[in-house]
Protein backbone atom coordinates (compact mmCIF):
# COMPACT_ATOMS: atom_id res chain seq x y z
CA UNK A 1 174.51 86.96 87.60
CA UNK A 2 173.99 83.81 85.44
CA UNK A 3 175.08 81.32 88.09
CA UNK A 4 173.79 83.23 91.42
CA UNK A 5 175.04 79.59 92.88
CA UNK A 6 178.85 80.14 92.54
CA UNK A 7 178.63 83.39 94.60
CA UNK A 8 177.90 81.43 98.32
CA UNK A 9 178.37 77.94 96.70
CA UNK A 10 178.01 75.17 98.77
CA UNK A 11 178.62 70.96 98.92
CA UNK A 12 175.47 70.36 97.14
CA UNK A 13 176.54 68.71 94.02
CA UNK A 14 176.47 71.00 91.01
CA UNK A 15 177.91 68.24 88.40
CA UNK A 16 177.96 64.25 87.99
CA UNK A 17 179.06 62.86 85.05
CA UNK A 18 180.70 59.59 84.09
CA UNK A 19 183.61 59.33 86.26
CA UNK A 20 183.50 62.54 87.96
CA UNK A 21 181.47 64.95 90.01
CA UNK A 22 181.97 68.22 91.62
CA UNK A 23 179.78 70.42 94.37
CA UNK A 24 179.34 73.52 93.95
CA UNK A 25 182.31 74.51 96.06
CA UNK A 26 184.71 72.85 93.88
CA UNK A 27 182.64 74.05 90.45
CA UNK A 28 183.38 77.64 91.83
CA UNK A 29 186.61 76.96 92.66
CA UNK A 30 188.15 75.58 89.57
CA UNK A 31 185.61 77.31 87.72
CA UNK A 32 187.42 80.88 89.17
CA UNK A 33 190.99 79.31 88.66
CA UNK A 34 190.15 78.92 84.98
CA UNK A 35 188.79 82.45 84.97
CA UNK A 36 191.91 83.74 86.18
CA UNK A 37 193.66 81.51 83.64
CA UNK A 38 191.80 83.70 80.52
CA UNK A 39 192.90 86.83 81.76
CA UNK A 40 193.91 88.85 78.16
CA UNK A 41 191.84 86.58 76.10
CA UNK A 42 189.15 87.96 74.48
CA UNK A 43 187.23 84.74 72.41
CA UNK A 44 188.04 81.21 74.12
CA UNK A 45 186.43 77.92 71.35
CA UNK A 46 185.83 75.08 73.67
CA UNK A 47 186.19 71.48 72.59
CA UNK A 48 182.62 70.37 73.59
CA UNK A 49 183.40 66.89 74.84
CA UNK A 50 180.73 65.21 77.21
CA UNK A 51 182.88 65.91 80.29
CA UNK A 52 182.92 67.43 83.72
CA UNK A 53 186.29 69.76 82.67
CA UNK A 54 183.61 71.00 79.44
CA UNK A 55 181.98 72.66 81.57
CA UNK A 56 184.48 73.91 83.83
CA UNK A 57 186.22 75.23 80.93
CA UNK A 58 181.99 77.57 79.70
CA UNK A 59 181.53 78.47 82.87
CA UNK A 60 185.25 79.70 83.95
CA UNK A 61 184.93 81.67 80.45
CA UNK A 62 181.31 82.84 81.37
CA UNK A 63 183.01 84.30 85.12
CA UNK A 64 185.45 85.79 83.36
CA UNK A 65 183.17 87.60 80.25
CA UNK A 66 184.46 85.55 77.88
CA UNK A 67 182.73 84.12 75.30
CA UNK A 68 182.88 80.74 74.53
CA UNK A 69 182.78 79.34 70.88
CA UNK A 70 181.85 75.65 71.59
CA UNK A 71 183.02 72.79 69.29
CA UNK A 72 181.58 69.60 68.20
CA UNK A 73 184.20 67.42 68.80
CA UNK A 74 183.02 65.14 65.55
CA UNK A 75 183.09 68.39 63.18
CA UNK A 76 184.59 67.89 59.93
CA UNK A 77 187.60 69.84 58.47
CA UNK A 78 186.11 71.65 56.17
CA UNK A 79 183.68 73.42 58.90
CA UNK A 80 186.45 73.53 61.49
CA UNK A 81 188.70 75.60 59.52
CA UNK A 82 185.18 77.90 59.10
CA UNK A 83 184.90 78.44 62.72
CA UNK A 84 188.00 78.72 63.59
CA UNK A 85 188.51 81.37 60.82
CA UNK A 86 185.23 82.97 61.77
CA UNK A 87 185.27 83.24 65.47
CA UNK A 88 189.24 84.16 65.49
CA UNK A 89 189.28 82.43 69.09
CA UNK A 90 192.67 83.31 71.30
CA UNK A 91 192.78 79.92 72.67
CA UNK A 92 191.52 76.73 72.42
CA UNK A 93 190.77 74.59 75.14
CA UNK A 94 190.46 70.80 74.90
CA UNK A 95 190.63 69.14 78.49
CA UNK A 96 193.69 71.10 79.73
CA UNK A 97 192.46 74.36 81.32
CA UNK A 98 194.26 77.10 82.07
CA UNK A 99 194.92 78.81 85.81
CA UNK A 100 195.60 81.80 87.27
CA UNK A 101 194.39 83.99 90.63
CA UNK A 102 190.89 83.37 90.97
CA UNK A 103 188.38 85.66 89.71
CA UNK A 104 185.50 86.67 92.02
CA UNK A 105 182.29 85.77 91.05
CA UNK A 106 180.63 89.45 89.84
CA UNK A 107 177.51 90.43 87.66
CA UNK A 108 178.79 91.17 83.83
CA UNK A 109 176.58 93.43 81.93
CA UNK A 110 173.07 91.79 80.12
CA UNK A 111 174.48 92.62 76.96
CA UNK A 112 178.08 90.76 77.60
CA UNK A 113 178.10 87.93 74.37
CA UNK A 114 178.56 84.55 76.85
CA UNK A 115 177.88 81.76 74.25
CA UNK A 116 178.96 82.12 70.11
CA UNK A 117 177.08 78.92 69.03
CA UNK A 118 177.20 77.81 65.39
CA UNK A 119 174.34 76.72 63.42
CA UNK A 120 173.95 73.91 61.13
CA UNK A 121 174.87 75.28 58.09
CA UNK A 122 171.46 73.93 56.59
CA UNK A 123 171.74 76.84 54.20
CA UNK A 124 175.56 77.95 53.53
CA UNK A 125 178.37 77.96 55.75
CA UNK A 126 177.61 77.98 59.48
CA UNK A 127 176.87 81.02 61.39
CA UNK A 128 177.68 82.34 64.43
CA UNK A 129 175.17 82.99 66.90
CA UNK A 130 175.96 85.41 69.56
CA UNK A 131 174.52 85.08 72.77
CA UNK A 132 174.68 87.34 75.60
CA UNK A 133 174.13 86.65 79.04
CA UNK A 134 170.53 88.62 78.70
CA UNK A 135 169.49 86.01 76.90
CA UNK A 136 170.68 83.16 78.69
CA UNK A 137 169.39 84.43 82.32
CA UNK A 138 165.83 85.94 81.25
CA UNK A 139 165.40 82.34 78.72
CA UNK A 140 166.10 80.20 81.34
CA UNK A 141 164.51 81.71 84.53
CA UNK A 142 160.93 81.70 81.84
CA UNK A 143 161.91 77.84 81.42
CA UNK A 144 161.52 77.49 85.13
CA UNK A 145 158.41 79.07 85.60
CA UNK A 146 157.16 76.73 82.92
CA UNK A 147 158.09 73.82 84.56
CA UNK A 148 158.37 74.26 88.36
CA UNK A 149 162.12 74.06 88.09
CA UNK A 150 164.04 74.44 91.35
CA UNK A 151 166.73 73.66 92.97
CA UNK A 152 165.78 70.28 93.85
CA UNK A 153 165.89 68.81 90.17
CA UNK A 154 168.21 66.82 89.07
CA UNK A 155 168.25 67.42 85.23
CA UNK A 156 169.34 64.03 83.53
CA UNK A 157 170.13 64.10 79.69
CA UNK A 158 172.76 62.60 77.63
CA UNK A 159 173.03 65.34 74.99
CA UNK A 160 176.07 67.08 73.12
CA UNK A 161 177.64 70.35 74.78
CA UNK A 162 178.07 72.47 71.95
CA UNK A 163 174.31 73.21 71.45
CA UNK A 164 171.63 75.24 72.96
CA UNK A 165 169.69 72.31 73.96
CA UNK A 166 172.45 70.49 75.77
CA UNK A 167 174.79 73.79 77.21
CA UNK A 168 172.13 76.17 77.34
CA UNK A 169 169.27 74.02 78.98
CA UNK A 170 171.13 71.29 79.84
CA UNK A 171 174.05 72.63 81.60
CA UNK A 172 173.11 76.21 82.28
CA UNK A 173 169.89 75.95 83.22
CA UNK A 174 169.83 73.69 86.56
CA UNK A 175 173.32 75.33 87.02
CA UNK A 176 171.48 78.74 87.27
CA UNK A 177 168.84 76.96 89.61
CA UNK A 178 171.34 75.51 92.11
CA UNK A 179 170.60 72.22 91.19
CA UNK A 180 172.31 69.39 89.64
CA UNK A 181 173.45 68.12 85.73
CA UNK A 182 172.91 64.46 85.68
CA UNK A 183 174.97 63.53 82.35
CA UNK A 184 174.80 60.15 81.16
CA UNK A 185 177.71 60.52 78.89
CA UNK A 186 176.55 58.09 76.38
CA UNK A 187 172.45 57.94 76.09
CA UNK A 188 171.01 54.45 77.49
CA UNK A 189 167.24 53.90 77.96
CA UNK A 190 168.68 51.87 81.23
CA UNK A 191 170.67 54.21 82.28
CA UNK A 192 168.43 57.30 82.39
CA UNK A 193 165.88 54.75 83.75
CA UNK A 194 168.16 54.37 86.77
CA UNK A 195 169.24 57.89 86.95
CA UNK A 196 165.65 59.01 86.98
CA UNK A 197 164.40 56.57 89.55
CA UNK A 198 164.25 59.30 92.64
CA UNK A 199 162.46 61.52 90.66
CA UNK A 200 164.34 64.24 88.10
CA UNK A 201 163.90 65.96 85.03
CA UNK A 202 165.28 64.71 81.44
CA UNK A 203 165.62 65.90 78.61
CA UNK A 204 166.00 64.60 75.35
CA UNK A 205 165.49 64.72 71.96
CA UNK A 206 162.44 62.20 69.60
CA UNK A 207 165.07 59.91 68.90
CA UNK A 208 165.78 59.02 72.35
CA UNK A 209 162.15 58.92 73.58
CA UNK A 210 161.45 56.59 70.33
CA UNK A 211 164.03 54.09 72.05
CA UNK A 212 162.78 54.75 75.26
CA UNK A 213 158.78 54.32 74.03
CA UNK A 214 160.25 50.86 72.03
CA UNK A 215 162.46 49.41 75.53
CA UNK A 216 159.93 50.08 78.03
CA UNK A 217 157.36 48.19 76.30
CA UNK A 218 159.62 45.35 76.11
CA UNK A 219 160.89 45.22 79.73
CA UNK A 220 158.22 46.92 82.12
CA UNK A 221 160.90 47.50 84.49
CA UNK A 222 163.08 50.10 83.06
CA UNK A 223 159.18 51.74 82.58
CA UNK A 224 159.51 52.63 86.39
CA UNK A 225 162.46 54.94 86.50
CA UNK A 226 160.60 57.13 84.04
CA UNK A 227 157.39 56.86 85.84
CA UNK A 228 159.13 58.43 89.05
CA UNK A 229 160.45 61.10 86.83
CA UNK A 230 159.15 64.81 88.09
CA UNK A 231 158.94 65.74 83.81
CA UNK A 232 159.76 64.14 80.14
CA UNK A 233 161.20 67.58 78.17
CA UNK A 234 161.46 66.78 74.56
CA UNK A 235 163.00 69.21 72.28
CA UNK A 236 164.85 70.24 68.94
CA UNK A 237 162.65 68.33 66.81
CA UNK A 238 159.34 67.54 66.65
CA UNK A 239 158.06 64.10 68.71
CA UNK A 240 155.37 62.11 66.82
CA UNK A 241 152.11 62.19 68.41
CA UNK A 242 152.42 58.14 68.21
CA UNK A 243 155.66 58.60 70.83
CA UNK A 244 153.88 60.45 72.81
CA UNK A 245 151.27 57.85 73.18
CA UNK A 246 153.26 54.91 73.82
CA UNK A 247 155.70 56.29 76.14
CA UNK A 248 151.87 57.46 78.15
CA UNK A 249 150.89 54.52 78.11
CA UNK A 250 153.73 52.23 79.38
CA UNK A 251 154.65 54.97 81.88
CA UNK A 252 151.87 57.20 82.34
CA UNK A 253 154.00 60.32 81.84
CA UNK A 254 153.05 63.14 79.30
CA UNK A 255 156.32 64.48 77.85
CA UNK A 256 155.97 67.91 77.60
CA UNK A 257 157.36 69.83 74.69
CA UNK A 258 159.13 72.93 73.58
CA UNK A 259 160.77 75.28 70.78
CA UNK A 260 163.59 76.92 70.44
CA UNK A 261 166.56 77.66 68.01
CA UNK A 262 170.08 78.97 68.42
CA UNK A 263 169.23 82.52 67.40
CA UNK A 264 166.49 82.47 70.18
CA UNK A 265 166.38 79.86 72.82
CA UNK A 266 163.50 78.78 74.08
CA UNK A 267 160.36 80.62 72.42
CA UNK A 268 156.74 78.30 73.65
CA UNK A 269 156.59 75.66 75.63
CA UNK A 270 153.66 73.33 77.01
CA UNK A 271 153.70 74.09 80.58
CA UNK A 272 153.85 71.29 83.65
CA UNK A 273 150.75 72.03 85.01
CA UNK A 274 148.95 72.30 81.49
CA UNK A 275 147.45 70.45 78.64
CA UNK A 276 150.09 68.32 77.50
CA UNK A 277 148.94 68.17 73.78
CA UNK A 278 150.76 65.76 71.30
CA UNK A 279 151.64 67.65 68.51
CA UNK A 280 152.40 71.34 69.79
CA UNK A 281 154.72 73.16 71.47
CA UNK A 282 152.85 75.11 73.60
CA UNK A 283 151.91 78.75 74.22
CA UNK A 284 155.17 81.66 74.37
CA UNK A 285 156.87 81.47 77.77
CA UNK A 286 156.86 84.82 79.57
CA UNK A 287 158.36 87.54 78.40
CA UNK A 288 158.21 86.14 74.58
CA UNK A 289 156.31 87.64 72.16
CA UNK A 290 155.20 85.06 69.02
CA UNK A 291 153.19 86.17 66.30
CA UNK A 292 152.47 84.26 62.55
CA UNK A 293 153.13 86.54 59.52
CA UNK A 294 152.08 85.86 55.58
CA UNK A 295 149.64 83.21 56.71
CA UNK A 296 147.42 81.66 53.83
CA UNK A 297 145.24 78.31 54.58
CA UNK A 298 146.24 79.24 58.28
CA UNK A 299 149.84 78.74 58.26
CA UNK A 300 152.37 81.61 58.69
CA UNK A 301 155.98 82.09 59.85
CA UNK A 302 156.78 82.74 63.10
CA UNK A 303 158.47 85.53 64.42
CA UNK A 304 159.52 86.23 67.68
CA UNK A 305 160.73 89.18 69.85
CA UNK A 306 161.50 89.27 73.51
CA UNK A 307 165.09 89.35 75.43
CA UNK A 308 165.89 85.96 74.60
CA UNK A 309 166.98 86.67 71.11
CA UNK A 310 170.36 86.72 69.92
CA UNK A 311 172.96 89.69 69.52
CA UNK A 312 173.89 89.40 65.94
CA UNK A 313 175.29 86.87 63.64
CA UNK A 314 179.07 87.34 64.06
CA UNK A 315 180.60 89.08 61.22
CA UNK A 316 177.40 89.18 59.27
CA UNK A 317 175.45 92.34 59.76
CA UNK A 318 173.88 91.65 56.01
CA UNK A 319 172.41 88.29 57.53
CA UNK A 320 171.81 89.53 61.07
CA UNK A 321 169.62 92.60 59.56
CA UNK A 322 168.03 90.29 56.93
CA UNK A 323 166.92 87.71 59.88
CA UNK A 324 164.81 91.05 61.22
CA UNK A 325 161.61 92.93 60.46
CA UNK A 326 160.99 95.94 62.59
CA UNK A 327 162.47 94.35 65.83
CA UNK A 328 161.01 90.76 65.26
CA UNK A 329 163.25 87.63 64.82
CA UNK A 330 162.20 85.92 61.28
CA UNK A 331 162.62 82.20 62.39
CA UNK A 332 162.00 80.23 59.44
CA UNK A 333 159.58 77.90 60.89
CA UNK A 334 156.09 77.52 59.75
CA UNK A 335 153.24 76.93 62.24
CA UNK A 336 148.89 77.39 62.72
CA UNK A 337 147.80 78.36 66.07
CA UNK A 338 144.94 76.11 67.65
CA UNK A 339 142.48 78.27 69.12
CA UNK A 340 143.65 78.57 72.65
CA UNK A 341 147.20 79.81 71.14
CA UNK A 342 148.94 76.71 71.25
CA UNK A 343 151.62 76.71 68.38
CA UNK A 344 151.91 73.59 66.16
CA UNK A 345 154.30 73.58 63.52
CA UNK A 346 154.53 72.42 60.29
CA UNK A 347 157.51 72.74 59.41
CA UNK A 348 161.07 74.73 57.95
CA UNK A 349 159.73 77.43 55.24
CA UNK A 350 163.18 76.66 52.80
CA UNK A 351 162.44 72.48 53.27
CA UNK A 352 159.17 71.30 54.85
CA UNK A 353 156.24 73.90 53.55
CA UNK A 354 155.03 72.30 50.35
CA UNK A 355 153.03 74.73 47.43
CA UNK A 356 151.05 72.02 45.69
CA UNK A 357 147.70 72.72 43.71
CA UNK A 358 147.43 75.69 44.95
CA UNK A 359 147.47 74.64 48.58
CA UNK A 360 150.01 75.38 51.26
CA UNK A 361 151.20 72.49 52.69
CA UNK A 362 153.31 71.71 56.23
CA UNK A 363 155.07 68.55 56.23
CA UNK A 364 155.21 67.93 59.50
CA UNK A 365 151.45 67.12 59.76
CA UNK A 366 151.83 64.65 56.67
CA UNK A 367 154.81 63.43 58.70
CA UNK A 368 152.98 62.63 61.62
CA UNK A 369 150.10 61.01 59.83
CA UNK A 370 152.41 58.91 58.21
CA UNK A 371 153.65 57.69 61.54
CA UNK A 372 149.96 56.72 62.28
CA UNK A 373 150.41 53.61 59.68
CA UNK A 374 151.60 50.35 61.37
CA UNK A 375 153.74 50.11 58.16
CA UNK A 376 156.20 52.90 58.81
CA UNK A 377 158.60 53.08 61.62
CA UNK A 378 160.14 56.55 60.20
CA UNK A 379 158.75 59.18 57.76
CA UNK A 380 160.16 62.36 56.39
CA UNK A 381 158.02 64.32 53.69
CA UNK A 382 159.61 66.58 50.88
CA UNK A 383 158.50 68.56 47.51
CA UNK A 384 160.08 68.17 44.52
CA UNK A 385 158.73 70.03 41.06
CA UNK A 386 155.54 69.29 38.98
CA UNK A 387 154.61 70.23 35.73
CA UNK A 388 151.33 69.79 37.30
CA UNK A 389 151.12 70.56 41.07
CA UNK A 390 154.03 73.02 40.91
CA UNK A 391 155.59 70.67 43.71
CA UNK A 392 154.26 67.07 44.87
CA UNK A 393 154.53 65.47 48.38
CA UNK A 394 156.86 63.10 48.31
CA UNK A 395 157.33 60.39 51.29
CA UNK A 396 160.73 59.04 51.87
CA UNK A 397 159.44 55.66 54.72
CA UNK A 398 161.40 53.50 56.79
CA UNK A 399 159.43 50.65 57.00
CA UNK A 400 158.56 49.06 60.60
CA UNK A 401 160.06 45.59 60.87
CA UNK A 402 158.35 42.88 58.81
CA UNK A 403 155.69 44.99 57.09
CA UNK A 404 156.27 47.00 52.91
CA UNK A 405 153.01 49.13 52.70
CA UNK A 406 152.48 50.00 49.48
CA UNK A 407 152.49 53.95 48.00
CA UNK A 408 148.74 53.37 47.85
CA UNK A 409 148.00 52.18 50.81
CA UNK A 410 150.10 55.42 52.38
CA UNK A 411 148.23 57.93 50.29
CA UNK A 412 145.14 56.62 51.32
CA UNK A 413 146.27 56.28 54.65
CA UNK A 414 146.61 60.03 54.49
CA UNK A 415 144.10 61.33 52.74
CA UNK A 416 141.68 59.72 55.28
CA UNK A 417 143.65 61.51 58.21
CA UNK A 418 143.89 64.44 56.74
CA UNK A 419 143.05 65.79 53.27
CA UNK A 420 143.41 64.31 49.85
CA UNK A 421 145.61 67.17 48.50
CA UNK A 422 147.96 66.41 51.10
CA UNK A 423 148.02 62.60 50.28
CA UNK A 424 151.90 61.72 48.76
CA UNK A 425 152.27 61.18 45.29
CA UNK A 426 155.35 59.38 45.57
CA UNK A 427 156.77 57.34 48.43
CA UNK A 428 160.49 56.05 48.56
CA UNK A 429 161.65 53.39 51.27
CA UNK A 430 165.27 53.90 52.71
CA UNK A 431 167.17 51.70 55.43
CA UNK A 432 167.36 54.92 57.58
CA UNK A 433 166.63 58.58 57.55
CA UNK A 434 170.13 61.21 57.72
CA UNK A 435 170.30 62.62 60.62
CA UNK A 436 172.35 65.34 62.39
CA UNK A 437 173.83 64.97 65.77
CA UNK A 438 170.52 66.15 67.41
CA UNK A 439 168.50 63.69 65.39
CA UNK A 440 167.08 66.18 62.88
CA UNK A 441 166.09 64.71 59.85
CA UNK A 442 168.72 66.22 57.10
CA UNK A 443 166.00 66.58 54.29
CA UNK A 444 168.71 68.20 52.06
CA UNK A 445 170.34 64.85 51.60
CA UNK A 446 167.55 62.86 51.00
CA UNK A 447 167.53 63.92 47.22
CA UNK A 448 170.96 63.14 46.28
């Protein structure tokens, strides 16, 4: 059972958003009504709005054995009309919810698909990732041994509800605990301040804790709602060792990091009562096996296998056996292991490992080094071809208020840090870096 809490529910409260919370009586309640509402249907989409009846609307579908196709309420046309052709959903729900006789709240089978989430599309049209409950349960239950999570934490975030970070995690996973989803609706530094002052757990993702690091230096008391937090989870990108530090030191918390990806969930994470080192995510949470394949100068891609991993890629059983090597999940990513097995990584193999003079490159290190320079308030690092190198590192910097360091001063600034092959041979300044709604750096824009 995914939400054990909906069987004996009880007047604890399960969700508080921005104008509305319910207990857990009343979550079960509606939730059930809605249930009994999708009786026939066989794929629900879900307009993912930052609201209390959003997640009525998941986990009324997830009672029933429904899946739920969640949808960015700021897609595009062109990628709506993709969905919605791909996922074929019976009904769409967007704040009106349907009702019938409740449902009662029963076990569905591991393998039932509960969540069809769509990735970005970094790479062609967006694909469907199915879910099933076996994933969801065994993912999230690993998450809370990782970070003492129990029914007394209230999870505060701010984060969109049609991804794995904010459903999954988010929603899902204090849901599944019995405690309580704190949503901010819109992300303030003040307002998670006061939300975390009793304690609590957020989550967020680097571009929130780079506000949060830049505010609580400036006003020393919105730094005390974050020092009474219980734990700082960062998540779906990477969070620049020089965050780390100056959220540590105006707080004196250590955010703790993990990875995950649509296809898998949660894979490592850096565990509460660990070393909380900047710059890794962590050893594999139980039950997930990691291992690094093709490595050369001690990188290699990750793969993963465990019960967290996805079903299939709906409609795509060219993709779904292409994303597999005998029973491991080929993520993509790039990573080294430290010695004690914690993963860092370097980077996306199709946009952030660099081959240049014979060297493999991540650019996630170069990233972070770049980040190091008082200069540079925001770095991305890309290849682009050479007659020469075969590719050369090229910096795209957002330059920190005031200052214009020059491409010399950066490569230097680098090649001290780190090596001189990985120093950048060319260095463009921009007003801002593209982002995606999770605050991903889109590197395939910054060339055109």
């Amino acid at each position: 059972m995914l939400i054990p809490a909906l069987a004996s529910p009880s007047d604890e409260i399960a969700l508080d958003f921005p104008g509305r919370t319910l207990t857990y009586r009343e979550l079960a309640e509606e939730a059930r009504s809605v249930a009994g509402g999708l009786a026939g249907v066989s794929r629900v989409a879900v307009w993912a709005h930052s609201t209390v009846e959003t997640v009525v609307a998941v986990v009324g579908a997830l009672l029933a054995g429904v899946p739920v196709v969640p949808i960015n309420p700021k897609i595009g046309e062109r990628e709506l009309a993709h969905i919605m052709s791909d996922s074929s959903p019976d009904l769409v729900l967007d704040g009106t919810l349907p009702s019938g006789p409740p449902v009662e709240v029963r076990s569905l089978g591991p393998e039932t698909p509960a969540l069809i989430i769509y990735t970005s599309g970094t790479t062609g049209p967006p694909k469907g990732v199915v879910l099933p409950h076996r994933a969801l349960s065994s993912n999230l239950d690993s998450l809370a041994t990782a970070w003492g999570w129990t029914a007394e934490d209230v999870v505060v975030h701010a984060l969109p509800l049609f991804h794995v970070h904010g459903l999954g995690l988010g929603v899902l996973g204090p849901l599944r605990r019995g405690g309580t989803v704190k949503h901010l609706g819109k992300f303030s530094v003040a307002a998670a301040s006061e939300a975390l002052g009793g304690s609590g757990v957020m989550f967020g993702v680097p571009t929130m804790y780079s506000r949060i690091a830049a505010e609580v230096e400036a006003d020393p008391t919105l730094a005390a709602g974050f020092s009474a937090a219980r734990l700082l989870v960062s998540g779906s990108a990477a969070l620049p060792a020089t965050v780390h530090a100056r959220i540590t030191a105006a707080t004196g918390q250590e955010v703790v990091e993990r990875y995950g990806m649509s296809e898998t969930l949660m894979n490592t994470s850096v565990r509460a009562s660990g070393d909380r080192r900047p710059g890794t995510v962590g050893l594999p949470l139980d039950g997930v096996d990691v291992r690094l394949s093709g490595e050369e100068d001690g990188i290699g891609e990750i793969e993963v296998r465990g019960p967290n991993l996805f079903l299939e890629y709906l409609n795509r059983p060219d993709a779904t056996a292409a994303a597999f090597v005998d029973g491991w999940f080929r993520t993509g990513d790039m990573a080294v292991l430290d010695p004690d097995g914690y993963v860092r990584i370097v980077g996306r193999r199709a946009t952030d490992l660099i081959k240049s003079g014979g060297y493999k490159i991540g650019a996630g290190e170069i990233e972070n080094a770049l980040l190091e320079h008082p200069g540079v308030a925001e770095a991305a690092v890309t290849g682009e071809p050479d007659e020469d190198l075969g590719e050369r590192v090229v910096a795209w910097i957002v330059p920190a208020t005031g200052e214009f360091p020059s491409e010399a001063e950066l490569a230097d600034h680098v090649a001290k840090l780190l090596s001189p092959h990985k120093r950048p041979r060319v260095v463009r300044f921009l007003e801002a870096l593209p982002r995606n709604d999770m605050g991903k750096v889109l590197k395939r824009s910054l060339g055109a």
